[in-house]
PDB file of N, CA and C in Angstrom:
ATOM      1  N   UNK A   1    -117.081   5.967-126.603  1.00  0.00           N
ATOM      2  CA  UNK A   1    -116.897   7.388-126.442  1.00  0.00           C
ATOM      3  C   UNK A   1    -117.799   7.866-125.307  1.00  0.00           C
ATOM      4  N   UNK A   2    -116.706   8.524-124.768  1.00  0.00           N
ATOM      5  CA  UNK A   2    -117.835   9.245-123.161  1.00  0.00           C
ATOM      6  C   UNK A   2    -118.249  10.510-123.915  1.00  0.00           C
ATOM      7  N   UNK A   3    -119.482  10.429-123.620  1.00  0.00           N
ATOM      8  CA  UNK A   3    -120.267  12.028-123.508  1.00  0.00           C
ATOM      9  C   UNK A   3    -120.050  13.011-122.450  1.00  0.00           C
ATOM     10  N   UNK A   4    -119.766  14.717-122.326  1.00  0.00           N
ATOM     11  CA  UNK A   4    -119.861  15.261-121.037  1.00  0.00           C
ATOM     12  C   UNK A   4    -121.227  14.894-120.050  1.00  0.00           C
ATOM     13  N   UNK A   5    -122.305  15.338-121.182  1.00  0.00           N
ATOM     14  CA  UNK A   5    -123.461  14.873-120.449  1.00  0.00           C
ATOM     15  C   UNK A   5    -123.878  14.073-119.634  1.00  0.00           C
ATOM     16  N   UNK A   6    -123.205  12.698-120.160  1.00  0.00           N
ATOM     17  CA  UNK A   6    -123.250  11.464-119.425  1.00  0.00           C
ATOM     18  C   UNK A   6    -122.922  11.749-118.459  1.00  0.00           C
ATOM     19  N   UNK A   7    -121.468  12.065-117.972  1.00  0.00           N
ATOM     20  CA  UNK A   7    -120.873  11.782-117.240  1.00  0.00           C
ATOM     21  C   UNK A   7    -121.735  13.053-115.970  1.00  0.00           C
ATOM     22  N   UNK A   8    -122.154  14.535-116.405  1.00  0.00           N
ATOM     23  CA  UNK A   8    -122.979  14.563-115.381  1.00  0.00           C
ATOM     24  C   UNK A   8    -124.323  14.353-114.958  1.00  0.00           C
ATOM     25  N   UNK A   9    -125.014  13.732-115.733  1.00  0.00           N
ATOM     26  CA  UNK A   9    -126.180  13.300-115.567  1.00  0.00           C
ATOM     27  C   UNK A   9    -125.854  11.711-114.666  1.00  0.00           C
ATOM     28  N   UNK A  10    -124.915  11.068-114.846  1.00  0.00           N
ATOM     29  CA  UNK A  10    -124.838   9.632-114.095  1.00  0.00           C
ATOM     30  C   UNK A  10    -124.382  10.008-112.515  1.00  0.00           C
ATOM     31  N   UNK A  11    -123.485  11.272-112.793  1.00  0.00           N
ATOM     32  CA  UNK A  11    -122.755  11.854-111.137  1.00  0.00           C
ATOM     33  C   UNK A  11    -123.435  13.199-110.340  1.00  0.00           C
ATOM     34  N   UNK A  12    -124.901  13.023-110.142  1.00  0.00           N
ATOM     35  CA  UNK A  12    -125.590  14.120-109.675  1.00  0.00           C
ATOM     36  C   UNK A  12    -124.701  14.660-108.005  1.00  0.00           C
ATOM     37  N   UNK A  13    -123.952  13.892-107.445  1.00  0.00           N
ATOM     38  CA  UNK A  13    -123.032  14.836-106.449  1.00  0.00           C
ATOM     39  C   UNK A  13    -122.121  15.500-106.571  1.00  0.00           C
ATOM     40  N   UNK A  14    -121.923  15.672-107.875  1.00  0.00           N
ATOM     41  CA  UNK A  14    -120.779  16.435-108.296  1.00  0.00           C
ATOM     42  C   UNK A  14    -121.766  17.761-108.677  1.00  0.00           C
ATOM     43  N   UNK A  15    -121.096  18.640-107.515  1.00  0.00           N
ATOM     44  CA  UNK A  15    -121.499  20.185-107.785  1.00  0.00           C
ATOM     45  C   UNK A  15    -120.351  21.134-107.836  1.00  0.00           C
ATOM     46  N   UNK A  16    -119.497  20.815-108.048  1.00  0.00           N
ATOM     47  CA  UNK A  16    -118.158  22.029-108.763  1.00  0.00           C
ATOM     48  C   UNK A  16    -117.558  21.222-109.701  1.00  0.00           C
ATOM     49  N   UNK A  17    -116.961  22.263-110.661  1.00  0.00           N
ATOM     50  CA  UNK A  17    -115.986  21.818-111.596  1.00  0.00           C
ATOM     51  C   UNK A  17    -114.865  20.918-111.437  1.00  0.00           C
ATOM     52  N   UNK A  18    -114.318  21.341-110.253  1.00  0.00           N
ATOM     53  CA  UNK A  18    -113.028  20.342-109.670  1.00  0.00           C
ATOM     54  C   UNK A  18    -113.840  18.985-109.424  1.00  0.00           C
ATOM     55  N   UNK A  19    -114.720  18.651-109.243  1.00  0.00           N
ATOM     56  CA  UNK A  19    -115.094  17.314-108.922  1.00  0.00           C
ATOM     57  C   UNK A  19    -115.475  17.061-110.687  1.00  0.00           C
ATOM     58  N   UNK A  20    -115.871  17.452-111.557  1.00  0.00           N
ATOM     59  CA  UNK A  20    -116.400  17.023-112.737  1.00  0.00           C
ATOM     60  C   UNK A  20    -114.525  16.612-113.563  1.00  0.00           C
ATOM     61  N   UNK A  21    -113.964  17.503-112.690  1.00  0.00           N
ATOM     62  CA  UNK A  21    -112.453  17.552-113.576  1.00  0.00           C
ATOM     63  C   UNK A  21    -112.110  15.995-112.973  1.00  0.00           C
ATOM     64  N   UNK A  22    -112.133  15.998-111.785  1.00  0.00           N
ATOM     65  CA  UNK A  22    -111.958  14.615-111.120  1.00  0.00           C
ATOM     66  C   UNK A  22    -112.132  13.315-111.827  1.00  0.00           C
ATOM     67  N   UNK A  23    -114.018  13.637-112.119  1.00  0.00           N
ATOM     68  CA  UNK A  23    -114.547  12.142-112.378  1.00  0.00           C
ATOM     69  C   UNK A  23    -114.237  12.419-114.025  1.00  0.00           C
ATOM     70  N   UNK A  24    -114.145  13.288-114.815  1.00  0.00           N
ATOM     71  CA  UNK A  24    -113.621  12.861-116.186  1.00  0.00           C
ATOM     72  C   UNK A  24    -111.967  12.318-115.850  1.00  0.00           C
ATOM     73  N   UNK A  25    -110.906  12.698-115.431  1.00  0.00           N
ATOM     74  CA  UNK A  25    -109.672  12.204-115.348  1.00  0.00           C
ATOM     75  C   UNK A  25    -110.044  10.718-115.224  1.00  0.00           C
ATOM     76  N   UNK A  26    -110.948  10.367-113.878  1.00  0.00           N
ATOM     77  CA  UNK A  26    -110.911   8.653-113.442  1.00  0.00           C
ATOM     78  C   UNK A  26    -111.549   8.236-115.016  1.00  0.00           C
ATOM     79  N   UNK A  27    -112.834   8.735-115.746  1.00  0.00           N
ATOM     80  CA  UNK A  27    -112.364   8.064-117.136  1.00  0.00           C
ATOM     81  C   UNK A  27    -111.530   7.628-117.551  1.00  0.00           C
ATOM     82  N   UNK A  28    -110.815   8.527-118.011  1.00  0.00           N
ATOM     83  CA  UNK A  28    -109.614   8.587-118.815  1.00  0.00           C
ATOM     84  C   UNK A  28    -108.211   7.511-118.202  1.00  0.00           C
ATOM     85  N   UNK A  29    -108.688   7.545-116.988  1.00  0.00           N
ATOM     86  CA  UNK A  29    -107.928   6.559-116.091  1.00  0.00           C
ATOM     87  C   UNK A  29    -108.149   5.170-116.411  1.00  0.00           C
ATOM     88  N   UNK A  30    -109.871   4.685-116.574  1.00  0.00           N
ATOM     89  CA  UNK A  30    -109.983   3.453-116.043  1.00  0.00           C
ATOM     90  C   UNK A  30    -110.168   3.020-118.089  1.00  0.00           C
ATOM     91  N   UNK A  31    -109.858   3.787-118.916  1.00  0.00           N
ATOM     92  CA  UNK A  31    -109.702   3.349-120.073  1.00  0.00           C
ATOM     93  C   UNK A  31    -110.156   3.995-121.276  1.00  0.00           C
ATOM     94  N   UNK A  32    -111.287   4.926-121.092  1.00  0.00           N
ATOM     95  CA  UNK A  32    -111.936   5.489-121.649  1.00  0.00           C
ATOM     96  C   UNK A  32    -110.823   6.295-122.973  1.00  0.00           C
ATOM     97  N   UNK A  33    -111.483   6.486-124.169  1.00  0.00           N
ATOM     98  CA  UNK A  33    -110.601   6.501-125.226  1.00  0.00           C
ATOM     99  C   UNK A  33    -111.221   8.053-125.756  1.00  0.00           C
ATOM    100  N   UNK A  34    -112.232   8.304-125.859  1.00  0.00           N
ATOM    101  CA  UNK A  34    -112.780   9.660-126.245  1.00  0.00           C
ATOM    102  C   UNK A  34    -113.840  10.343-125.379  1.00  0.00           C
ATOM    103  N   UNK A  35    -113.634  11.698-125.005  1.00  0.00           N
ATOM    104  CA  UNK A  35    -114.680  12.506-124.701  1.00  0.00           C
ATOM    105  C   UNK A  35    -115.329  13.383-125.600  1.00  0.00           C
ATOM    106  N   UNK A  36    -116.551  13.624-125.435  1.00  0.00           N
ATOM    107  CA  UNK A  36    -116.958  14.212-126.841  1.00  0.00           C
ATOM    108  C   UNK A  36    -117.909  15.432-125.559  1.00  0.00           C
ATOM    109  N   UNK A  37    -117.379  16.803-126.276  1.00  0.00           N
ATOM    110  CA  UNK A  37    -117.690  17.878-125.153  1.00  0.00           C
ATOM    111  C   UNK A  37    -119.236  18.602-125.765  1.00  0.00           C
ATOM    112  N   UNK A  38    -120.203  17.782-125.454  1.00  0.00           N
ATOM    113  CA  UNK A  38    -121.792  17.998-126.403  1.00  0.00           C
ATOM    114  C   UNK A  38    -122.590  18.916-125.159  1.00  0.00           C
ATOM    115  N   UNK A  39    -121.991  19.373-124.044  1.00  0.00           N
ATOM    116  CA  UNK A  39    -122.325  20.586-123.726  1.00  0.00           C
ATOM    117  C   UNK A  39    -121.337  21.369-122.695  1.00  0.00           C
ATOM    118  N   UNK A  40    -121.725  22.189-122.365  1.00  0.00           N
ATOM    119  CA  UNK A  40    -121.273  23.468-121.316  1.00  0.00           C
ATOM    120  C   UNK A  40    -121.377  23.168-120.011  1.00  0.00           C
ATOM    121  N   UNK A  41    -120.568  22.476-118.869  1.00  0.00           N
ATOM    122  CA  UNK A  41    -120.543  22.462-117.769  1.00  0.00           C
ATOM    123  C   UNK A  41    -121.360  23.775-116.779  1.00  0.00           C
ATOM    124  N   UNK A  42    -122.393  23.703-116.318  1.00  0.00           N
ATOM    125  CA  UNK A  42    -123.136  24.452-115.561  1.00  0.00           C
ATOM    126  C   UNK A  42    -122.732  25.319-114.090  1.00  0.00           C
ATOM    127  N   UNK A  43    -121.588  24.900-113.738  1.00  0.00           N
ATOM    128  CA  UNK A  43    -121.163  25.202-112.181  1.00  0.00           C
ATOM    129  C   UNK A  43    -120.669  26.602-112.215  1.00  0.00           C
ATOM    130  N   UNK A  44    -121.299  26.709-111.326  1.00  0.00           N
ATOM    131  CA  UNK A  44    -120.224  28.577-110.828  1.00  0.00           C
ATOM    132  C   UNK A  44    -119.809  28.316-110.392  1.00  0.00           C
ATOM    133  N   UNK A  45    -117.810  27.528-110.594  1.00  0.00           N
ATOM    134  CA  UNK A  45    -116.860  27.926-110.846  1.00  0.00           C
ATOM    135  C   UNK A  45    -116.296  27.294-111.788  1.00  0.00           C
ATOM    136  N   UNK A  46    -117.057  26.856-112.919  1.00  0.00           N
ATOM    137  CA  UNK A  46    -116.718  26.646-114.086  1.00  0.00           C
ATOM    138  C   UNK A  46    -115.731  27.812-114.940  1.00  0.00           C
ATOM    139  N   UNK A  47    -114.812  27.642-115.175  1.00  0.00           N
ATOM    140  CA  UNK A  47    -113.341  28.747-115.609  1.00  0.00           C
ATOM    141  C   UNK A  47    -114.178  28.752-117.752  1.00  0.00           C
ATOM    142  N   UNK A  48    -113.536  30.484-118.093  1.00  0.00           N
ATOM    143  CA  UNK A  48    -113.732  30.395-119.159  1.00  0.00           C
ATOM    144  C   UNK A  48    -112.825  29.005-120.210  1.00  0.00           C
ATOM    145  N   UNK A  49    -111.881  28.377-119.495  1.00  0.00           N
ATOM    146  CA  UNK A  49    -110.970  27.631-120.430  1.00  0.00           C
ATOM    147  C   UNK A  49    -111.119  26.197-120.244  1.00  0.00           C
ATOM    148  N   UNK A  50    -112.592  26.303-119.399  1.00  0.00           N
ATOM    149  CA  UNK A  50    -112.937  24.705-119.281  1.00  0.00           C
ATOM    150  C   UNK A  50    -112.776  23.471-120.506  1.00  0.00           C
ATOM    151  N   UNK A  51    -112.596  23.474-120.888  1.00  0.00           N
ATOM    152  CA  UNK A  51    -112.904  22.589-121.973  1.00  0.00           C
ATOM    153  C   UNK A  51    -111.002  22.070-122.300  1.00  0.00           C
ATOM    154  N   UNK A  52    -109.687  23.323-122.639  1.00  0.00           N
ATOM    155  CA  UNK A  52    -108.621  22.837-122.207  1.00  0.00           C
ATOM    156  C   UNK A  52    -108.930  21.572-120.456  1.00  0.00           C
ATOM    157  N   UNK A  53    -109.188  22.352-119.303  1.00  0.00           N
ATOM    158  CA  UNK A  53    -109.055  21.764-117.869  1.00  0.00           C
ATOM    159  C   UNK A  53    -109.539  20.378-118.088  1.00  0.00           C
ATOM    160  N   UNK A  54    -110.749  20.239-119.037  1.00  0.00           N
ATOM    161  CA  UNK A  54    -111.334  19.151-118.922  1.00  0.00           C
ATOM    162  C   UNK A  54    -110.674  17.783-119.827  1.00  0.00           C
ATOM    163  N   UNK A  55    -110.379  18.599-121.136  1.00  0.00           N
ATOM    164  CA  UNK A  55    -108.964  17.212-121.593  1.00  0.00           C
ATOM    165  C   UNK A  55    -108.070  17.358-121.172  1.00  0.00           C
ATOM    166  N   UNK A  56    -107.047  18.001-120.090  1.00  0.00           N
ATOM    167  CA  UNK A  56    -106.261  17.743-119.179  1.00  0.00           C
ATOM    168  C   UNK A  56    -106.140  16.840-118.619  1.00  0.00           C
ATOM    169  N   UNK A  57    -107.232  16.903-117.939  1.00  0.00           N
ATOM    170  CA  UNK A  57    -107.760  16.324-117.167  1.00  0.00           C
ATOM    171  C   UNK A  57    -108.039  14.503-117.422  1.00  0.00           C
ATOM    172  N   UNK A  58    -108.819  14.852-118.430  1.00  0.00           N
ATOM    173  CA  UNK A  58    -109.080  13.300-119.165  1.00  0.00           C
ATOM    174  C   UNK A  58    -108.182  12.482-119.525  1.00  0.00           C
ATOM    175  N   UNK A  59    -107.302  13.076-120.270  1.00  0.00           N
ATOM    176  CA  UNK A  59    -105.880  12.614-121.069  1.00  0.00           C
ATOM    177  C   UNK A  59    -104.293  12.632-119.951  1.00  0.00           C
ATOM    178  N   UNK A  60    -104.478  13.267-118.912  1.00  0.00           N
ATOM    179  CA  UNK A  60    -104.124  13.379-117.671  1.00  0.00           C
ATOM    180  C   UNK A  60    -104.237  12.618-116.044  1.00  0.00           C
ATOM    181  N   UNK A  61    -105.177  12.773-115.994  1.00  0.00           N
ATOM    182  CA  UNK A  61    -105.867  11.913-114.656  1.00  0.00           C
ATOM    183  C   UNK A  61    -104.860  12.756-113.373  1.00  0.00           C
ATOM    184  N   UNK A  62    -104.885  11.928-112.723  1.00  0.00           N
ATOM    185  CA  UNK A  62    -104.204  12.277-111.382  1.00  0.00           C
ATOM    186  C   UNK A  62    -102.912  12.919-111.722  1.00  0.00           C
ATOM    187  N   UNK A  63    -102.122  12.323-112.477  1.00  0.00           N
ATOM    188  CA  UNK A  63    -100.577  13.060-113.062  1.00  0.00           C
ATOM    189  C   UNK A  63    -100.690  14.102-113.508  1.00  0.00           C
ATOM    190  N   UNK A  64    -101.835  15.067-113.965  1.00  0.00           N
ATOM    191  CA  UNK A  64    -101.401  16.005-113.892  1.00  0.00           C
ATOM    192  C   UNK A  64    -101.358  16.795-112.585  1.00  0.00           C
ATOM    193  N   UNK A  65    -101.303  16.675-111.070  1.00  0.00           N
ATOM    194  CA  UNK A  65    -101.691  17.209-109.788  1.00  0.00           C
ATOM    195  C   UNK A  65    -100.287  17.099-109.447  1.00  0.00           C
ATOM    196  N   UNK A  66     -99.604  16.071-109.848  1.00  0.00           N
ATOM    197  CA  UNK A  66     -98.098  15.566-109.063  1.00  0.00           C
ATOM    198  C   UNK A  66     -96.992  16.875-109.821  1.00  0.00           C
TER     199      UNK A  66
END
């Protein structure tokens, strides 16, 4: 199980949401089976409905863009 945390504490160049939406999708891409959302994405332009964008995203990957 991926943590949000993890994932931005391991990717300190990721400074907007669209890049955090990014590197959770490539999770979810390269196999990853659960995200567990144990905090609040920090970015100003973090959207109030982050948390839908972000399992979109995860459970999604690139297909959802096409």
């Amino acid at each position: 199980m991926a943590k949000l945390s993890d994932v931005i504490i391991s990717n300190p160049h990721i400074i907007t949401f669209d890049d955090l939406a990014r590197a959770v999708g490539l999770l979810g891409e390269q196999g990853e089976r659960f995200l567990e959302f144990d905090i609040k994405p920090d970015y100003r332009d973090t959207p109030k409905n982050w948390e839908i964008k972000l399992e979109t995203a995860f459970y999604w990957g690139e297909r959802v863009k096409k």
